[in-house]
Structure formats: structure tokens, C-alpha cells
C-alpha atoms as a PDB file:
ATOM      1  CA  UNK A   1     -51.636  29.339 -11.742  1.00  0.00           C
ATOM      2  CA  UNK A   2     -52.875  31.088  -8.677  1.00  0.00           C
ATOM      3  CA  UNK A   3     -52.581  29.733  -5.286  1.00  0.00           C
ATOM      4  CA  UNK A   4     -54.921  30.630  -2.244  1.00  0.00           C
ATOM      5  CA  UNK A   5     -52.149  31.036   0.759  1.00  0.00           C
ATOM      6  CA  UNK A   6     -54.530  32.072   3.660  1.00  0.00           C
ATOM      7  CA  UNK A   7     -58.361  32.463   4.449  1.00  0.00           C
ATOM      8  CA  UNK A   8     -58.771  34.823   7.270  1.00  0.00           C
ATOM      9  CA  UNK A   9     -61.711  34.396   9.542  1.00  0.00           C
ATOM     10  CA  UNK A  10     -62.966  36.178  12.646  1.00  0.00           C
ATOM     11  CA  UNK A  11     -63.678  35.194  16.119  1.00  0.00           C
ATOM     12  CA  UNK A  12     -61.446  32.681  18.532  1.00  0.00           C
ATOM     13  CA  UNK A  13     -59.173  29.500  17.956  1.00  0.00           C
ATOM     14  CA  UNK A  14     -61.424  27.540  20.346  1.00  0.00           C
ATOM     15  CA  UNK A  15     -64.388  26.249  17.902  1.00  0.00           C
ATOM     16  CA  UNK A  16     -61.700  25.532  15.862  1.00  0.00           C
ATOM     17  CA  UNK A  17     -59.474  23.259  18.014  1.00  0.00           C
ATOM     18  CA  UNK A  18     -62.976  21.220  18.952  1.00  0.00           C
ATOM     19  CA  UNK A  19     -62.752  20.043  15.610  1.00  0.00           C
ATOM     20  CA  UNK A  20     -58.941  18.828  16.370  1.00  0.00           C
ATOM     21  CA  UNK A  21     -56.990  21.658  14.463  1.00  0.00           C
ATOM     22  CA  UNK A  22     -53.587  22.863  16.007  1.00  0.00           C
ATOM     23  CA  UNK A  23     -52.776  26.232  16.158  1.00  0.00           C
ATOM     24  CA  UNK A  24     -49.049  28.049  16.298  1.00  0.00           C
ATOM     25  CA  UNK A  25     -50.474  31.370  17.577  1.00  0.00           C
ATOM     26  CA  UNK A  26     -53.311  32.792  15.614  1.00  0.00           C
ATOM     27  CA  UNK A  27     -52.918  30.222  12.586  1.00  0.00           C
ATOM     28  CA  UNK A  28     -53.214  26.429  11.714  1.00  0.00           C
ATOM     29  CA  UNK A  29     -53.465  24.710   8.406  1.00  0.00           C
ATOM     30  CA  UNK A  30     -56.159  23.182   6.136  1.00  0.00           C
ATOM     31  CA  UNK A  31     -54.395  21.228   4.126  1.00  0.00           C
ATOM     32  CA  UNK A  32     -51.558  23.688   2.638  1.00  0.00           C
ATOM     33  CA  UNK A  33     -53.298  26.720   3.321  1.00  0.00           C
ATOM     34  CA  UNK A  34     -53.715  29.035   6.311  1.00  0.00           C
ATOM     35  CA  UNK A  35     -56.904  29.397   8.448  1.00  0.00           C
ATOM     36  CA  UNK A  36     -55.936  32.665  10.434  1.00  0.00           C
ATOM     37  CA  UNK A  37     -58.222  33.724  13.360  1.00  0.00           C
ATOM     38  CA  UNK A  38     -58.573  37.574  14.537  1.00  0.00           C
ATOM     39  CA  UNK A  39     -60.559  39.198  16.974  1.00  0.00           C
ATOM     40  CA  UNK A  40     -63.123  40.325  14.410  1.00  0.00           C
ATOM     41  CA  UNK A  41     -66.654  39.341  14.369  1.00  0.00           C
ATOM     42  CA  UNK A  42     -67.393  36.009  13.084  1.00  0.00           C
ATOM     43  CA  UNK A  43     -67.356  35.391   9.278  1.00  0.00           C
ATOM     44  CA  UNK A  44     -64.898  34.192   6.799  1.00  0.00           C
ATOM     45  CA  UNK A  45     -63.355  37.692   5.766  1.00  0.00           C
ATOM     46  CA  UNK A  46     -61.119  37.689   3.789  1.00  0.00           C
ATOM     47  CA  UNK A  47     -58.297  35.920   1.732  1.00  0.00           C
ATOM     48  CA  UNK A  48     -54.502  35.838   0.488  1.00  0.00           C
ATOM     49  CA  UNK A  49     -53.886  34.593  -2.678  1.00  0.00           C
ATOM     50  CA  UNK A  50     -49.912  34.137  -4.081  1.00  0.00           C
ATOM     51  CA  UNK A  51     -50.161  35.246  -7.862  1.00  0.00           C
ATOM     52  CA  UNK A  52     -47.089  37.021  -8.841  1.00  0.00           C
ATOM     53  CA  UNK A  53     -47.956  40.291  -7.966  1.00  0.00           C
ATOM     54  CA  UNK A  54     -48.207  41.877  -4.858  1.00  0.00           C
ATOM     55  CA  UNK A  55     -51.267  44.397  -4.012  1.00  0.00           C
ATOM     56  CA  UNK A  56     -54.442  44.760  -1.391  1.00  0.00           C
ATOM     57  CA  UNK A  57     -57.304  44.769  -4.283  1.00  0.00           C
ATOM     58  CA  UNK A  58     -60.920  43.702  -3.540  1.00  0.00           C
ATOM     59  CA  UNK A  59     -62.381  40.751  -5.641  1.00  0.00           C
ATOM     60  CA  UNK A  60     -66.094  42.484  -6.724  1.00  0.00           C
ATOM     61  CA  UNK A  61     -65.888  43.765  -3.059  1.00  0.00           C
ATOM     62  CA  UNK A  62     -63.926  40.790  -1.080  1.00  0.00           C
ATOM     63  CA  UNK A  63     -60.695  41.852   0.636  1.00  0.00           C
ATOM     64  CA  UNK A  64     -57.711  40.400  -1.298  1.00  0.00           C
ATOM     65  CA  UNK A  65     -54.099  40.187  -0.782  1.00  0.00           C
ATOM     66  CA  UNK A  66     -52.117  39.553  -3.441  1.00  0.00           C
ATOM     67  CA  UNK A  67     -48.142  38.255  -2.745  1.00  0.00           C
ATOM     68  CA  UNK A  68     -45.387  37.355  -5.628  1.00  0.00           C
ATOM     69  CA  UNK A  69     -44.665  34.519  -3.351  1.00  0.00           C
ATOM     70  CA  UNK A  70     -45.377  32.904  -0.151  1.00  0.00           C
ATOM     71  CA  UNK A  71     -43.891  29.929   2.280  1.00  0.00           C
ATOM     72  CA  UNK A  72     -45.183  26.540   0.900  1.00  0.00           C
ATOM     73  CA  UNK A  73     -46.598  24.059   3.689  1.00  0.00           C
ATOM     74  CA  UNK A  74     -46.973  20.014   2.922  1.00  0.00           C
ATOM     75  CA  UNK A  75     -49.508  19.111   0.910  1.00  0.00           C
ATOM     76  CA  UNK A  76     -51.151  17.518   4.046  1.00  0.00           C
ATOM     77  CA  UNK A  77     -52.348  18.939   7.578  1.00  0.00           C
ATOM     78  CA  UNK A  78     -53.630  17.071  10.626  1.00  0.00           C
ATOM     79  CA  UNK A  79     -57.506  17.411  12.063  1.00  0.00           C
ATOM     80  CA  UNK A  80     -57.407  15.293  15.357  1.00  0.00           C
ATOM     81  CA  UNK A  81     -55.305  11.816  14.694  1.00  0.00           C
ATOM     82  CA  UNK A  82     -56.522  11.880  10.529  1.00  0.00           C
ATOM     83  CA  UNK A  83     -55.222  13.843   7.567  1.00  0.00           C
ATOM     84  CA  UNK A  84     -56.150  16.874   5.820  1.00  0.00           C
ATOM     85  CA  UNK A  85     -55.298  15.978   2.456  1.00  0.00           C
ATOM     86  CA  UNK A  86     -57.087  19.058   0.942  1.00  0.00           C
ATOM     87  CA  UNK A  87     -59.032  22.251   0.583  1.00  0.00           C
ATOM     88  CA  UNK A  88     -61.573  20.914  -1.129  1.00  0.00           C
ATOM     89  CA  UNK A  89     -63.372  24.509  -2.366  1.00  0.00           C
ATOM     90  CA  UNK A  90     -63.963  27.681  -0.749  1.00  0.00           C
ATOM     91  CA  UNK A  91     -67.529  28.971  -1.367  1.00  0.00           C
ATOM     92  CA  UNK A  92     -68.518  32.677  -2.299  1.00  0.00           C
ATOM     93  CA  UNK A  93     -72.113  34.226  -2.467  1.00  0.00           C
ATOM     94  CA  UNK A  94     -72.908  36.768  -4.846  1.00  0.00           C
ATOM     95  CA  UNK A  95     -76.092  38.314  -6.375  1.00  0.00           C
ATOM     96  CA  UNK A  96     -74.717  38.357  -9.860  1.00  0.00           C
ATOM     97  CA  UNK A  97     -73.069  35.376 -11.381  1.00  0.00           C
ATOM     98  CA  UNK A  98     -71.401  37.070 -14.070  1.00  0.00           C
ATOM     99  CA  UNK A  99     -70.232  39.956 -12.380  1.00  0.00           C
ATOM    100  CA  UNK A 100     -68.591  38.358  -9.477  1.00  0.00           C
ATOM    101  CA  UNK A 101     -66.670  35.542 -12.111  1.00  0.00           C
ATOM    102  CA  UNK A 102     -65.812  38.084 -14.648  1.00  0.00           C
ATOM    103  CA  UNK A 103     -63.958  39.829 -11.041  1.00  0.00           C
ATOM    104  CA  UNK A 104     -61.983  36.527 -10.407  1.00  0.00           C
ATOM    105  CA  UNK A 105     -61.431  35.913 -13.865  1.00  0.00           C
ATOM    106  CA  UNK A 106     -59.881  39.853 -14.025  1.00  0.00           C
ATOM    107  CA  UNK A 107     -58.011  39.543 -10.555  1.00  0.00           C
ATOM    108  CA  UNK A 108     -56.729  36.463 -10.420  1.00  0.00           C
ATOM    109  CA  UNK A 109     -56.336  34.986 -13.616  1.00  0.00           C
ATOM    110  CA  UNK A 110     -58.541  32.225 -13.380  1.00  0.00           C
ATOM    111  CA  UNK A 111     -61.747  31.390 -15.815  1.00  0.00           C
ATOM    112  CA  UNK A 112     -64.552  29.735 -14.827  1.00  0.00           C
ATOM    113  CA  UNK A 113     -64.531  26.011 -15.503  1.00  0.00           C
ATOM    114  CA  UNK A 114     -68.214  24.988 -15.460  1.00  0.00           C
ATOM    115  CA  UNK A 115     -71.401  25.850 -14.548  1.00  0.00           C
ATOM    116  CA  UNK A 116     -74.070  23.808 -12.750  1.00  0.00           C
ATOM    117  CA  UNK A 117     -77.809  24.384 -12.044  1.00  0.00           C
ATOM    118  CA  UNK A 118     -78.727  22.866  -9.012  1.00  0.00           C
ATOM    119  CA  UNK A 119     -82.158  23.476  -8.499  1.00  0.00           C
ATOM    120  CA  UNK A 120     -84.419  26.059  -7.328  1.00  0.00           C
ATOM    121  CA  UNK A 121     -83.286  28.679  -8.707  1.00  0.00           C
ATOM    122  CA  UNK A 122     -79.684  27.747  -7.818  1.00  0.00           C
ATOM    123  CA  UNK A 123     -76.673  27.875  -9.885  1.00  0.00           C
ATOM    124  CA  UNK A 124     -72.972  27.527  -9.036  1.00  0.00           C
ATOM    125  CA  UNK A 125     -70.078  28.195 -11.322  1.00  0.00           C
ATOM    126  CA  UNK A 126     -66.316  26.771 -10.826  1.00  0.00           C
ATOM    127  CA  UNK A 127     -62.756  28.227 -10.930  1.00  0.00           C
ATOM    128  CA  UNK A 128     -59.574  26.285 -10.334  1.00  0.00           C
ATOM    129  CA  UNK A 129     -56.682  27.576  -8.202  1.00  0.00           C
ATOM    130  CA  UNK A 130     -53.656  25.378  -7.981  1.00  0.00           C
ATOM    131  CA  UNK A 131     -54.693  23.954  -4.378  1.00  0.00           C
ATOM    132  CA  UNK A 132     -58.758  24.673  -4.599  1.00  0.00           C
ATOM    133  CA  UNK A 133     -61.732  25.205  -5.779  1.00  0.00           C
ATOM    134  CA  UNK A 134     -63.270  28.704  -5.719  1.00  0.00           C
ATOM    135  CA  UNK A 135     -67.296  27.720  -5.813  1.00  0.00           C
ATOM    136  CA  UNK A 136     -69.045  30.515  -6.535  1.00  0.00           C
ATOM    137  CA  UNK A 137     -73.090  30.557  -5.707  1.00  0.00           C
ATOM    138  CA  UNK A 138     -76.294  32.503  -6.693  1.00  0.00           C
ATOM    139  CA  UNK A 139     -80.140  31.474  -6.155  1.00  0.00           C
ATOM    140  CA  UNK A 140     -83.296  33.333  -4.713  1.00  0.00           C
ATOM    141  CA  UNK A 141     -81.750  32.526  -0.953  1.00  0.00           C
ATOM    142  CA  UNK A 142     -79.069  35.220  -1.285  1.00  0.00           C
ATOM    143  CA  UNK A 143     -80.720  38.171  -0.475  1.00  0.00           C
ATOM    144  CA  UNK A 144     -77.453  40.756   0.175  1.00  0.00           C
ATOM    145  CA  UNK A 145     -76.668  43.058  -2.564  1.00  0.00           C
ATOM    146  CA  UNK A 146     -72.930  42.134  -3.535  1.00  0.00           C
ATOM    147  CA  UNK A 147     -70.034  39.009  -3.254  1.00  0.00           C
ATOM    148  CA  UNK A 148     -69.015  37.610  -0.044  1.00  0.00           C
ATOM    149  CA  UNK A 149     -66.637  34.766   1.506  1.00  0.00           C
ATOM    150  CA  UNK A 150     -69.405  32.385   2.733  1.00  0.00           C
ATOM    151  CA  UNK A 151     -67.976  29.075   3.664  1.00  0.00           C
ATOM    152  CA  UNK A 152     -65.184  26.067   3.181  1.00  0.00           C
ATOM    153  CA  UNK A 153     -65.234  22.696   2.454  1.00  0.00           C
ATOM    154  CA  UNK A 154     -61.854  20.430   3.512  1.00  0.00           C
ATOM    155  CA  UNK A 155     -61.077  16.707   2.370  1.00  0.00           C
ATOM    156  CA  UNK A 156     -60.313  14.072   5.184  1.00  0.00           C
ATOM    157  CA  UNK A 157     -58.442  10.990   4.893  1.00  0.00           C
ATOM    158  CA  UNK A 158     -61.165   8.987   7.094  1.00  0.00           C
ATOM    159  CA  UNK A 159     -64.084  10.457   7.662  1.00  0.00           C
ATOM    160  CA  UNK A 160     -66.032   8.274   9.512  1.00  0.00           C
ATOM    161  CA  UNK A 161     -63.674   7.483  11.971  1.00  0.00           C
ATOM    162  CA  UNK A 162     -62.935  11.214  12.325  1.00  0.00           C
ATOM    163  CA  UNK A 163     -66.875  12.021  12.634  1.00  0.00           C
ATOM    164  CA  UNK A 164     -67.353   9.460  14.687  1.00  0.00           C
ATOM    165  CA  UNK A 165     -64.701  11.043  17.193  1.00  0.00           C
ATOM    166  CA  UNK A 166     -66.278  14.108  17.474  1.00  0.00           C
ATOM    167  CA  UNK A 167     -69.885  12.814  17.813  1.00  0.00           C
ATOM    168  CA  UNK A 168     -73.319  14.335  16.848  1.00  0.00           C
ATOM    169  CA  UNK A 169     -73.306  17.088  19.073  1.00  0.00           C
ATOM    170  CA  UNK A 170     -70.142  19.050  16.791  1.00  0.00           C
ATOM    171  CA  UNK A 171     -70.865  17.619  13.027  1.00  0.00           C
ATOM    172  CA  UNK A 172     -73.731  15.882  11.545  1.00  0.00           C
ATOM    173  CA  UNK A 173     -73.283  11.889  10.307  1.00  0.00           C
ATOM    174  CA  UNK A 174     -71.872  11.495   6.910  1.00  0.00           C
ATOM    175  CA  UNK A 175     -74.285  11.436   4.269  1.00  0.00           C
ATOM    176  CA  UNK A 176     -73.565  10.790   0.236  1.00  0.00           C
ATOM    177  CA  UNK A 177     -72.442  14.161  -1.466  1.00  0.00           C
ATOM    178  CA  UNK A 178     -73.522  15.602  -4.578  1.00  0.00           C
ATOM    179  CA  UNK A 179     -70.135  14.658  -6.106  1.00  0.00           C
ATOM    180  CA  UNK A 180     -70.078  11.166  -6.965  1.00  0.00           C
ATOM    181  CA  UNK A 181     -68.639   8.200  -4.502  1.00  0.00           C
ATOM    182  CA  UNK A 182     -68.005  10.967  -1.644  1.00  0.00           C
ATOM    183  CA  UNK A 183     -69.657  11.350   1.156  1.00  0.00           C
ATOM    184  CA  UNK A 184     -69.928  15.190   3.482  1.00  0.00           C
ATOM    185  CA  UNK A 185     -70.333  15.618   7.364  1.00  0.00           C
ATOM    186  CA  UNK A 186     -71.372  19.486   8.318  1.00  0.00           C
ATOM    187  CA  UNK A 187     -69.922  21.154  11.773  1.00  0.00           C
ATOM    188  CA  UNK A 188     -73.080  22.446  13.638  1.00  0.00           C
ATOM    189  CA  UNK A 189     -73.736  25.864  13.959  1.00  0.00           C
ATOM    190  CA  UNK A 190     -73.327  25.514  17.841  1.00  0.00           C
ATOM    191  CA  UNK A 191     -69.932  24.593  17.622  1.00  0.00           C
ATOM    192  CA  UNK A 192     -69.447  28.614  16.916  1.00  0.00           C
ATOM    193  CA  UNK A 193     -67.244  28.949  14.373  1.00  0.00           C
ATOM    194  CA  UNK A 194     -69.343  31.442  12.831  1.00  0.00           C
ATOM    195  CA  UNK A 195     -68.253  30.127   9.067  1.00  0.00           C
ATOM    196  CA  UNK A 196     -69.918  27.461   7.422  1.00  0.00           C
ATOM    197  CA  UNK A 197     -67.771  24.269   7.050  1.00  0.00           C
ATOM    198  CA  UNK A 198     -68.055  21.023   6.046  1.00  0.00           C
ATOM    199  CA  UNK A 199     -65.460  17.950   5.855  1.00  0.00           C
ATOM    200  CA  UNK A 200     -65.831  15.381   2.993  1.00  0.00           C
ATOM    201  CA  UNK A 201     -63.948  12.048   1.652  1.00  0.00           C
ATOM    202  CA  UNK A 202     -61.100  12.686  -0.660  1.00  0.00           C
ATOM    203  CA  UNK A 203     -61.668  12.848  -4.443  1.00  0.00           C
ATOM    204  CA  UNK A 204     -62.670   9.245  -6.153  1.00  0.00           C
ATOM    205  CA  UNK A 205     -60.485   8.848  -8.805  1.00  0.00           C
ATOM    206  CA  UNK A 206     -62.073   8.745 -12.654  1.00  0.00           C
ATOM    207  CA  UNK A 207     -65.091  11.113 -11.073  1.00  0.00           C
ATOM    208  CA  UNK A 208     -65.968  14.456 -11.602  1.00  0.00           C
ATOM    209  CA  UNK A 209     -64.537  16.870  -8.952  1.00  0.00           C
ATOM    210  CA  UNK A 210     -66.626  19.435  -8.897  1.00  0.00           C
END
């Protein structure tokens, strides 16, 4: 099965260390994947994914990197003094459904899993990597012709204590999730990581993921 390696964002490490994240040069981890910062303007850019093959191919217009292989990391990262314990999905936009799933479905070898109207207009459809979630969103609110990286979601051991230690001013109070038993806290916009991102309770065992 496909594995996502590295998400590759633009900007500086800085927003990101507010949130407690520890960086070795240009890179720290989410869990067992790279978050890799450049000097680009904001935005989640691009991605590598390890699949067997290796190539630079676009995914219905998103920058890929394929690799035959890559290091692995421990299942777990650190964010402040709690645990990473996963990436829980990695959001795209597109303005076509089928199009942009039929692309990841091509590319990387993974089918779509379910589909789920959420209201107004919105629908979101699921694949499974090994180590994520690939979350894949259309509705009247996307208004840019195409498929882009829009935004991450990771999984935190304790996340009210963790919240709690960053305050109000860098991510919003946990509040129930649409999953059921979990519970989601948002980083602010003003924090400036330019990417939207969100931290949430690990899975609840016996419920649906996603």
C-alpha cells in the first residue's frame, strides 16, 4: 500500500515551533511523516509519497514525488511535552469529485473508500494510505478551477492538556468532532502557518474513522 513520506509546505519553521514541533533543519515530523518548510509562499504544496516507483508526476495537477523507498521514522512524534500518534488525514480541494479520485486512484493505487455528504452542497470522499487518510472535498465554497493540497489534520495523545498549553490566542478549545467520541481543536489563522490545521483525539476504538 502507498505511504505518504513528506508534505511540503511554504513559509518559515517559526508558526510551526509555536505549536511545540522540533525541527532538524528545514524538517520535523507529524507522526511518521515529514512536514518540510521552504521559502515559498505559504500553502501546503506539495507531497512525497513512497510507492514503489520512483517519478515527479502531478496528481490531477498536485506536485508528486514518487520514491521506491524511503527512511521509516517511529510511529510516534512529539508536539510540545505530548505525542503525535498520527496523521490523521490530509485534505485536498477539488472542483470535480470524480476526476480528482479517479487521479489518486490512477497514481497511487489507492480507491476511494467511502463517500459522505455533509451538507450544503458538500461532499467528501476517502482513500486510505498505509499511515493516512487522503480526504478529498467538493461543495459550492470551492470556487478555483482544479485540485489542490488544502490542509492537515494530526492525532494527539492529550489534547486538552496540550490545548490548554498553548491557550486561546494559537488554537481554538476542543469541541466534539464529526467522527464519533473525538473531539478537534483548530490553530488560528494568526498563528501564520498559512495551511489549515487542526489537532484531534486519537481514534476510539469500535468507531468509524473517517
Amino acid at each position: 500500500m502507498s505511504r505518504l513520506v513528506a508534505l511540503h509546505v511554504g513559509g518559515s519553521r517559526e508558526p510551526w515551533q509555536q505549536l511545540g514541533l522540533t525541527f532538524t533543519h528545514d524538517s520535523c515530523l507529524l507522526a511518521n511523516v515529514d512536514l518540510t518548510v521552504s521559502g515559498l509562499p505559504l500553502g501546503l504544496h506539495s507531497w512525497t509519497l513512497e510507492t514503489g516507483t520512483d517519478a515527479h508526476v502531478d496528481v490531477d495537477g498536485i506536485p508528486t514525488t514518487l520514491v521506491t523507498s524511503a527512511p521509516e521514522h517511529p510511529a510516534h512524534s512529539l508536539i510540545g511535552s505530548q505525542k503525535v500518534v498520527g496523521l490523521d488525514h490530509v485534505v485536498i480541494n477539488t472542483d470535480n469529485l470524480d476526476r480528482t479520485c479517479a487521479a489518486i486512484d490512477s497514481v497511487l493505487g489507492v480507491e476511494v473508500r467511502r463517500e459522505r455528504e455533509v451538507g450544503n452542497g458538500v461532499v467528501q470522499r476517502f482513500h486510505k494510505l498505509d499511515n493516512t487518510i487522503i480526504e478529498v472535498v467538493t461543495g459550492p465554497h470551492i470556487q478555483t478551477p482544479g485540485a489542490s493540497l488544502w490542509g492537515m489534520v494530526v492525532s494527539v495523545d492529550d489534547l486538552f492538556e496540550h490545548a490548554e498549553s498553548l491557550g486561546d490566542s494559537v488554537v481554538s478549545p476542543p469541541k466534539r468532532a464529526t467522527q464519533p467520541g473525538r473531539f478537534i481543536s483548530t490553530v488560528r489563522g494568526s498563528v501564520g502557518l498559512g495551511v489549515p490545521f487542526a489537532l484531534m483525539t486519537p481514534h476510539v476504538s469500535g468507531m468509524a474513522t473517517q
